[in-house]
Each structure stands twice: as C-alpha cells, then as structure tokens.
PDB file of N, CA and C in Angstrom:
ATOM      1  N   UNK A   1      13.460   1.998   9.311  1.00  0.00           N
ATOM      2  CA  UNK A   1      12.066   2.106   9.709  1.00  0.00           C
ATOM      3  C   UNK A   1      11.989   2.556  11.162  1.00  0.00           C
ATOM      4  N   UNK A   2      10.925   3.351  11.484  1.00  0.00           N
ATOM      5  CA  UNK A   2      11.064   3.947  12.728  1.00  0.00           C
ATOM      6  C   UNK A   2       9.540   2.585  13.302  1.00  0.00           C
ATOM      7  N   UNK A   3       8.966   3.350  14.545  1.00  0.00           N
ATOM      8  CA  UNK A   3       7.639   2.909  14.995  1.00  0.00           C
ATOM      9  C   UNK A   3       6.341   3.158  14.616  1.00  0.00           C
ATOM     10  N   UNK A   4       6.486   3.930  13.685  1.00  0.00           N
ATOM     11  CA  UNK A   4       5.154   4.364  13.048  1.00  0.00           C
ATOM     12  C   UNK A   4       4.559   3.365  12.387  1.00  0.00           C
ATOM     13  N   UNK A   5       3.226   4.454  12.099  1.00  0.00           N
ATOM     14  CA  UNK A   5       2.219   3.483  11.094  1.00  0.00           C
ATOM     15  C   UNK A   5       3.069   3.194   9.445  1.00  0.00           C
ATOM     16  N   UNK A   6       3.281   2.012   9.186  1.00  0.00           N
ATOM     17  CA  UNK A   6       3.879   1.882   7.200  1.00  0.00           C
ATOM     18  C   UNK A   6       3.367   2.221   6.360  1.00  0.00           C
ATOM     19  N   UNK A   7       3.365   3.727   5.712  1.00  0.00           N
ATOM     20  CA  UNK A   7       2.251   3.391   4.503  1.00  0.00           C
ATOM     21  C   UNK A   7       2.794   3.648   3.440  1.00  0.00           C
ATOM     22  N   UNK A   8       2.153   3.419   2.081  1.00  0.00           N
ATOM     23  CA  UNK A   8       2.833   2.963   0.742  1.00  0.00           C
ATOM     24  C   UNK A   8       1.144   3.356   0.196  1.00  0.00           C
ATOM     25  N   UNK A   9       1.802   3.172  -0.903  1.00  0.00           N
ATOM     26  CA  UNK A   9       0.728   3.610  -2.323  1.00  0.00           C
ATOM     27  C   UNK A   9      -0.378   4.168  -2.091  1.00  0.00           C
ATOM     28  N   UNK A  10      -1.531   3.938  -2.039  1.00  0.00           N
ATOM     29  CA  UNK A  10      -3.455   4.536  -1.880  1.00  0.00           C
ATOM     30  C   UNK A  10      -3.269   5.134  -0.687  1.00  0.00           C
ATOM     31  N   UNK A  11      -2.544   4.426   0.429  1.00  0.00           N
ATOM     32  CA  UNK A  11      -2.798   5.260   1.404  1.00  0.00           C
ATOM     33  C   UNK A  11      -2.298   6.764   1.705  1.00  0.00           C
ATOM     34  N   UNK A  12      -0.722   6.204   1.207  1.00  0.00           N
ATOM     35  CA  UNK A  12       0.108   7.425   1.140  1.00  0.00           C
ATOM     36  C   UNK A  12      -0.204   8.709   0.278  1.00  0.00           C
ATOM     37  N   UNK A  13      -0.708   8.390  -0.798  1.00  0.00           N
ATOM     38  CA  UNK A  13      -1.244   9.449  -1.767  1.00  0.00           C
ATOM     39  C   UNK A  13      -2.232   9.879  -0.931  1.00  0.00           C
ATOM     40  N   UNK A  14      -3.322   9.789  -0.111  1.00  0.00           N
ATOM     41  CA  UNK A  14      -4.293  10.471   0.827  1.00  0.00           C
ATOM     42  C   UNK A  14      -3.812  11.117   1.811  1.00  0.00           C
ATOM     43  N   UNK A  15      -2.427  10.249   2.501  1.00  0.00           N
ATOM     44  CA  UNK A  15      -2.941  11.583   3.100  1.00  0.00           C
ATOM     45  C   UNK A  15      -1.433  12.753   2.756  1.00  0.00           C
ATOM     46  N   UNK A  16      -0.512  11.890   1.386  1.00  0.00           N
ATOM     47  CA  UNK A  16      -0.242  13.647   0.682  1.00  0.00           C
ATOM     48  C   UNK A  16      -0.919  14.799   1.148  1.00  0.00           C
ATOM     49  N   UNK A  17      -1.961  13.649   0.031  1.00  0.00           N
ATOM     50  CA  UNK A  17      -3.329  14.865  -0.317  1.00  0.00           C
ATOM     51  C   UNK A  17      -4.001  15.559   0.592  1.00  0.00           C
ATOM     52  N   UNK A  18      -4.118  15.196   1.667  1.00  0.00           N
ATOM     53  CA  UNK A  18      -4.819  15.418   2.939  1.00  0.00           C
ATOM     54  C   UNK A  18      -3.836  16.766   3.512  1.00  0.00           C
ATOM     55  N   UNK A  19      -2.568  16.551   3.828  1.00  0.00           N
ATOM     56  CA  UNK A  19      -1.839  16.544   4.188  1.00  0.00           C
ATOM     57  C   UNK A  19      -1.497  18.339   3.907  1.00  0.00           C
ATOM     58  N   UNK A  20      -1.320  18.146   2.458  1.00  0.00           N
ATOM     59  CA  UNK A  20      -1.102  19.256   1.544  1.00  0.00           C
ATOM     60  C   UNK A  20      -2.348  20.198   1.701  1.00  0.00           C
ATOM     61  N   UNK A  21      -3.658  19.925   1.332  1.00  0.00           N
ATOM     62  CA  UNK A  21      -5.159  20.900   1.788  1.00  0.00           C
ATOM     63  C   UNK A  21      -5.154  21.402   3.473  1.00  0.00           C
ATOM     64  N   UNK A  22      -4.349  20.713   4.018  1.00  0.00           N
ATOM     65  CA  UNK A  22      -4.926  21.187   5.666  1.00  0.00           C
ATOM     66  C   UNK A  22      -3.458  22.613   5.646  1.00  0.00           C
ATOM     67  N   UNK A  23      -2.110  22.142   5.340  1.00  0.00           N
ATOM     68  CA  UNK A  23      -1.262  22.744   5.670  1.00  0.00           C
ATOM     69  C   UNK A  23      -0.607  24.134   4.413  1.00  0.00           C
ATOM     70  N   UNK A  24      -0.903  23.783   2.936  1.00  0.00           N
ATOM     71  CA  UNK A  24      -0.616  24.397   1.976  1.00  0.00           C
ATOM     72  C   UNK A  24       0.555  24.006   1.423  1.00  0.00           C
ATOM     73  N   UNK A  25       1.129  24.500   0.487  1.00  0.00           N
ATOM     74  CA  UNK A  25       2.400  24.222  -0.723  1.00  0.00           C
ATOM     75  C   UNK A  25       3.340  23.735   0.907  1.00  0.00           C
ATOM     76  N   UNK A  26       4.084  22.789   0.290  1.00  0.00           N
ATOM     77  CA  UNK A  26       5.303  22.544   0.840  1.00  0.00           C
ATOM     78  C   UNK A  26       6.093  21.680  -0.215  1.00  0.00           C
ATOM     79  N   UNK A  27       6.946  21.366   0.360  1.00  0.00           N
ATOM     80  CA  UNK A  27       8.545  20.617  -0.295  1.00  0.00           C
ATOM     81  C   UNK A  27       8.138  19.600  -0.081  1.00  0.00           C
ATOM     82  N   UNK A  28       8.757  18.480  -0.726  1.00  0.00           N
ATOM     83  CA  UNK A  28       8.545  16.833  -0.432  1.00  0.00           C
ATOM     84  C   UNK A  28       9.547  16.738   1.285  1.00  0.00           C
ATOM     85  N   UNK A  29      10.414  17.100   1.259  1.00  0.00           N
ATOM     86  CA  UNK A  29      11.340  17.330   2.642  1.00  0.00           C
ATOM     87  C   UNK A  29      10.246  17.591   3.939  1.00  0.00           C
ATOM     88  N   UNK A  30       9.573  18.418   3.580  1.00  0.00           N
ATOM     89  CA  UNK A  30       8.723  19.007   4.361  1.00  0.00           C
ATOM     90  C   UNK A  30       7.188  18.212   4.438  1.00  0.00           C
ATOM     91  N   UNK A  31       7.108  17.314   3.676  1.00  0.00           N
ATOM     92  CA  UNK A  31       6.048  16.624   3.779  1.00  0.00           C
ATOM     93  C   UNK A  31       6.446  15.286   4.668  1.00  0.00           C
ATOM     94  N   UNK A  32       7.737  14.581   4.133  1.00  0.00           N
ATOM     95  CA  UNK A  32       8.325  13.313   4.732  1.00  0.00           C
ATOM     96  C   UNK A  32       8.050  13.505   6.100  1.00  0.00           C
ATOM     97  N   UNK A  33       8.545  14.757   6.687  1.00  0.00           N
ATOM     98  CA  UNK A  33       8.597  15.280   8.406  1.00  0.00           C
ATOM     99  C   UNK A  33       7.136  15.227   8.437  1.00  0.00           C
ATOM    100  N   UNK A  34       6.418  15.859   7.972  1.00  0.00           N
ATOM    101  CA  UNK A  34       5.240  16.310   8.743  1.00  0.00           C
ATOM    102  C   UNK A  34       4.586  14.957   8.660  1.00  0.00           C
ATOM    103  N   UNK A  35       4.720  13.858   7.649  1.00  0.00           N
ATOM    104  CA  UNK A  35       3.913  12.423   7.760  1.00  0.00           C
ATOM    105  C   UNK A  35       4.103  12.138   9.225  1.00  0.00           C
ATOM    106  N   UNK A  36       5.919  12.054   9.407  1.00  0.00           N
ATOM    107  CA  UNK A  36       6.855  11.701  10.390  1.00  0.00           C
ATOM    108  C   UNK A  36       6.334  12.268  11.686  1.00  0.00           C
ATOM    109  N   UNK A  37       6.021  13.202  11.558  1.00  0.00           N
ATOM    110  CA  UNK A  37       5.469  13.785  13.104  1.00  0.00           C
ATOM    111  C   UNK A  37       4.214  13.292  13.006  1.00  0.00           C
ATOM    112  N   UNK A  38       3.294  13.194  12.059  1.00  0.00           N
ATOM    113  CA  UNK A  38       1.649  12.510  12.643  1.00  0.00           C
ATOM    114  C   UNK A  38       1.638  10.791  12.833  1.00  0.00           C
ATOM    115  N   UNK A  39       2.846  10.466  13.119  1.00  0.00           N
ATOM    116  CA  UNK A  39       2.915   8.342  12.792  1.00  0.00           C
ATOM    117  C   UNK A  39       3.173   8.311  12.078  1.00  0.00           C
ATOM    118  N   UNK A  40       3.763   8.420  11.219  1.00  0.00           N
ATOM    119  CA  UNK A  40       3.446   7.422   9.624  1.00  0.00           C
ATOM    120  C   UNK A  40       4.592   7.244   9.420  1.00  0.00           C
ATOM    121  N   UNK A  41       5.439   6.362   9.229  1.00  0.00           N
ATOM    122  CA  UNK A  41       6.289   5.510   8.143  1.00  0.00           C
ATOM    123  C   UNK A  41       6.397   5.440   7.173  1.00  0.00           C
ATOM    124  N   UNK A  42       7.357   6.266   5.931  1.00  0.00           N
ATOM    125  CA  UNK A  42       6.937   6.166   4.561  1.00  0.00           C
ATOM    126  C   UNK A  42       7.903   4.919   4.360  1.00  0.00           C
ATOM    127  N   UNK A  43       7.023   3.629   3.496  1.00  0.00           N
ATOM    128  CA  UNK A  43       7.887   2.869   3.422  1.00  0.00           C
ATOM    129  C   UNK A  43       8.500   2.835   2.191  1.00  0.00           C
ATOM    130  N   UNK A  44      10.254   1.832   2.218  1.00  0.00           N
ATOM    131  CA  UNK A  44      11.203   2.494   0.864  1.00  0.00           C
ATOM    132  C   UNK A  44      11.821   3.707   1.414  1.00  0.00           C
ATOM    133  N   UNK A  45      12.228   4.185  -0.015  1.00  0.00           N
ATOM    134  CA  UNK A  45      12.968   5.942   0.225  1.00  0.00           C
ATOM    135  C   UNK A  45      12.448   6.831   0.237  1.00  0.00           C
ATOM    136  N   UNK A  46      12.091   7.541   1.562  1.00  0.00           N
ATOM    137  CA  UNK A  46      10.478   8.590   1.499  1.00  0.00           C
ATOM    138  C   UNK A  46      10.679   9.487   0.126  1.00  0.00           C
ATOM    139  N   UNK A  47      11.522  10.254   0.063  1.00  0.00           N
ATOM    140  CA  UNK A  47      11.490  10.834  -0.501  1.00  0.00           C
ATOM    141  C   UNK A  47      11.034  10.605  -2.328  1.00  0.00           C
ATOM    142  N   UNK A  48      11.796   9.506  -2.510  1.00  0.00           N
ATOM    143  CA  UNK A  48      10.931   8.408  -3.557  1.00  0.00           C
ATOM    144  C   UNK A  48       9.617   8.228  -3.948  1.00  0.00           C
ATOM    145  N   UNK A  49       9.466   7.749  -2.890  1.00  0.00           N
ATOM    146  CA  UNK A  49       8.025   7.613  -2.444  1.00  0.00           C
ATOM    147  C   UNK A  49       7.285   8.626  -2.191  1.00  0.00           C
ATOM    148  N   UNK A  50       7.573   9.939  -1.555  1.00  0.00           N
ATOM    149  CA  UNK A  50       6.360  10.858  -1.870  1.00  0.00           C
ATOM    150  C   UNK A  50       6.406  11.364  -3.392  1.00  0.00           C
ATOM    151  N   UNK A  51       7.445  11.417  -4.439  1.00  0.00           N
ATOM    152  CA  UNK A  51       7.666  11.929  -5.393  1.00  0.00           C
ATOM    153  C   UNK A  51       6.912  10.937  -6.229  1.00  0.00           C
ATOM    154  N   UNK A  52       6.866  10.167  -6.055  1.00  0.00           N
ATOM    155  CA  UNK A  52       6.008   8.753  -6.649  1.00  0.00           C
ATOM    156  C   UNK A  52       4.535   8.979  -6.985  1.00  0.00           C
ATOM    157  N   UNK A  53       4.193   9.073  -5.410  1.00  0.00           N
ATOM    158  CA  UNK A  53       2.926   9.046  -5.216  1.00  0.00           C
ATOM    159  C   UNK A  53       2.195  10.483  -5.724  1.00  0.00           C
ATOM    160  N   UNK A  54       2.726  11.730  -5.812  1.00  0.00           N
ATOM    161  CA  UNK A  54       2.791  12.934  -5.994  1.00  0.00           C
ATOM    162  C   UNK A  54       2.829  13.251  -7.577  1.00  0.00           C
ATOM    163  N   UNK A  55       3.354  12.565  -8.213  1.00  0.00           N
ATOM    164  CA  UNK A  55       3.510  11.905  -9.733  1.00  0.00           C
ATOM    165  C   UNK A  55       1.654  11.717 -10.150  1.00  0.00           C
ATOM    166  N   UNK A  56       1.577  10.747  -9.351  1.00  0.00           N
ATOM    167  CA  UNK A  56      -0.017  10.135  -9.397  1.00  0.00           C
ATOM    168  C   UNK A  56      -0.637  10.973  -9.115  1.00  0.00           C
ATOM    169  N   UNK A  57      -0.764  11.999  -8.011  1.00  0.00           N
ATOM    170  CA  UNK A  57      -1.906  13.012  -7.683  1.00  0.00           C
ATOM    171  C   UNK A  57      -1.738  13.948  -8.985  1.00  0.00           C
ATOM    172  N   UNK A  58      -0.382  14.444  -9.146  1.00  0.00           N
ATOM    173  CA  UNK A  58      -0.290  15.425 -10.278  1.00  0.00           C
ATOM    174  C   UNK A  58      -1.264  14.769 -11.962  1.00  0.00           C
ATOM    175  N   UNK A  59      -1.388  13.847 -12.151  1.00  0.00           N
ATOM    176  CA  UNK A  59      -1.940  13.529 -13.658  1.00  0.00           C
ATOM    177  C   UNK A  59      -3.512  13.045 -13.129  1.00  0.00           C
ATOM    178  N   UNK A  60      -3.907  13.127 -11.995  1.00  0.00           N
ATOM    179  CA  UNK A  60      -5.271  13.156 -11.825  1.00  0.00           C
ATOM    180  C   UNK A  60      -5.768  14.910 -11.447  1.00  0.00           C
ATOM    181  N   UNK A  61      -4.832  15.713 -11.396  1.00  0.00           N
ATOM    182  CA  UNK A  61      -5.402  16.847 -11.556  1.00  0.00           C
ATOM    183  C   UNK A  61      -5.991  17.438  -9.569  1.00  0.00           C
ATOM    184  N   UNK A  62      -5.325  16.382  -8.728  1.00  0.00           N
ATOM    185  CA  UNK A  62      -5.226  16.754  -7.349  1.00  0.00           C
ATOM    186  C   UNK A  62      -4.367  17.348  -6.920  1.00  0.00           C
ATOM    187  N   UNK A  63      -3.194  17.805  -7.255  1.00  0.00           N
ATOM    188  CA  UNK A  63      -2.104  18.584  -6.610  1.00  0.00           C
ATOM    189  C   UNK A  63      -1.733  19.173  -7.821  1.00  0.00           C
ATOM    190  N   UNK A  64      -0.680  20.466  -7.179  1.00  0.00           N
ATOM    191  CA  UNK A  64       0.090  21.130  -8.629  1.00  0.00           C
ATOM    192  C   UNK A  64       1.172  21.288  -8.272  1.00  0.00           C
ATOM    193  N   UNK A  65       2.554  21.707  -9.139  1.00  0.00           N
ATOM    194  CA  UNK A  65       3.788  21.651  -8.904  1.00  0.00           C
ATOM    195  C   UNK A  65       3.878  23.272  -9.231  1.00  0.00           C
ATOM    196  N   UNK A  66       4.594  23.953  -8.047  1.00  0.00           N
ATOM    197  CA  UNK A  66       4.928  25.176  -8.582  1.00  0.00           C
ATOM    198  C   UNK A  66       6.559  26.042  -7.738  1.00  0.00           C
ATOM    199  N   UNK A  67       6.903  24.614  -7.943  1.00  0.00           N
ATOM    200  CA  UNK A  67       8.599  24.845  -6.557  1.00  0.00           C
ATOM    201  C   UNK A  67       8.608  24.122  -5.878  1.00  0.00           C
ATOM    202  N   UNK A  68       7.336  24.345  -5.014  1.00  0.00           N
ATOM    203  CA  UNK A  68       6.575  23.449  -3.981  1.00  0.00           C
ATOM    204  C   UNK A  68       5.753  22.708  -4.327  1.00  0.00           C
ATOM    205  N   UNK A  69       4.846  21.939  -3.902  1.00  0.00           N
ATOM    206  CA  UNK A  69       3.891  21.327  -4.070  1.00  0.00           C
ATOM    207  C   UNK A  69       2.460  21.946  -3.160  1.00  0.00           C
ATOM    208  N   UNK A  70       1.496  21.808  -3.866  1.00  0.00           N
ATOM    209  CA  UNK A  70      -0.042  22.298  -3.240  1.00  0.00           C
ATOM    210  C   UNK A  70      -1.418  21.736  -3.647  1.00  0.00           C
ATOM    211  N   UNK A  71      -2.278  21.611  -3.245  1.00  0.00           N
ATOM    212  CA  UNK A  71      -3.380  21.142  -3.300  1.00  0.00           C
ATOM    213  C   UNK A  71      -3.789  22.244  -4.987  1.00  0.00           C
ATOM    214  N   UNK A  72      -4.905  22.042  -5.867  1.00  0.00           N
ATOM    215  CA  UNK A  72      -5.256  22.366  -6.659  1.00  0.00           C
ATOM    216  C   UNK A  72      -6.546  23.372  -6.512  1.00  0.00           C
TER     217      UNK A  72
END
C-alpha cells in the first residue's frame, strides 16, 4: 500500500468509469498508473481489482472491451 486514497468496489468502478470517459481506451496497466498518479490506492491486487470491477461496468453496458478498454 502506498499513501493514497484506498478504494475498492462502488468507488473504484467510478472512477474506472470516470477515468476511462475523460482519457479514452486504455489497458488495465494503464489505468492502475493513472488511478496511481491522481491518489488512489487500489486496494488487493490492482490489477485484480480493476479487472473485477471492469467485469461489473462491462454487464451494465458502461464500458466495452476491444484490446483495451473504453467508455461505451
């Protein structure tokens, strides 16, 4: 764990989501960093954990998978 803000589940899926609409398609690699550079702490195994949470945006029809990942 670094000094950042911890976030996990509802929160983390926002600001994916957030995350993904401001900047466009990226990699989960590329998302972990960019949480990482605005504060945030993914807590667990980021990478896990954004694939997790990214799982959840994908079957509500908020993100799409196409290599990368992107807003819908």
């Amino acid at each position: 764990m670094t000094n950042g803000v911890p976030v996990r589940g509802i929160e983390l899926r926002y600001l994916l989501t957030t995350y993904l609409f401001d900047h466009g398609p990226s990699t989960v690699d590329e998302l972990v960093a960019g949480l990482a550079c605005q504060g945030f702490d993914i807590v667990g195994r980021p990478s896990k954990a954004v694939s997790d949470a990214l799982r959840w945006e994908m079957r509500h029809y908020r993100v799409a998978r196409s290599g990368v990942v992107g807003c819908r």
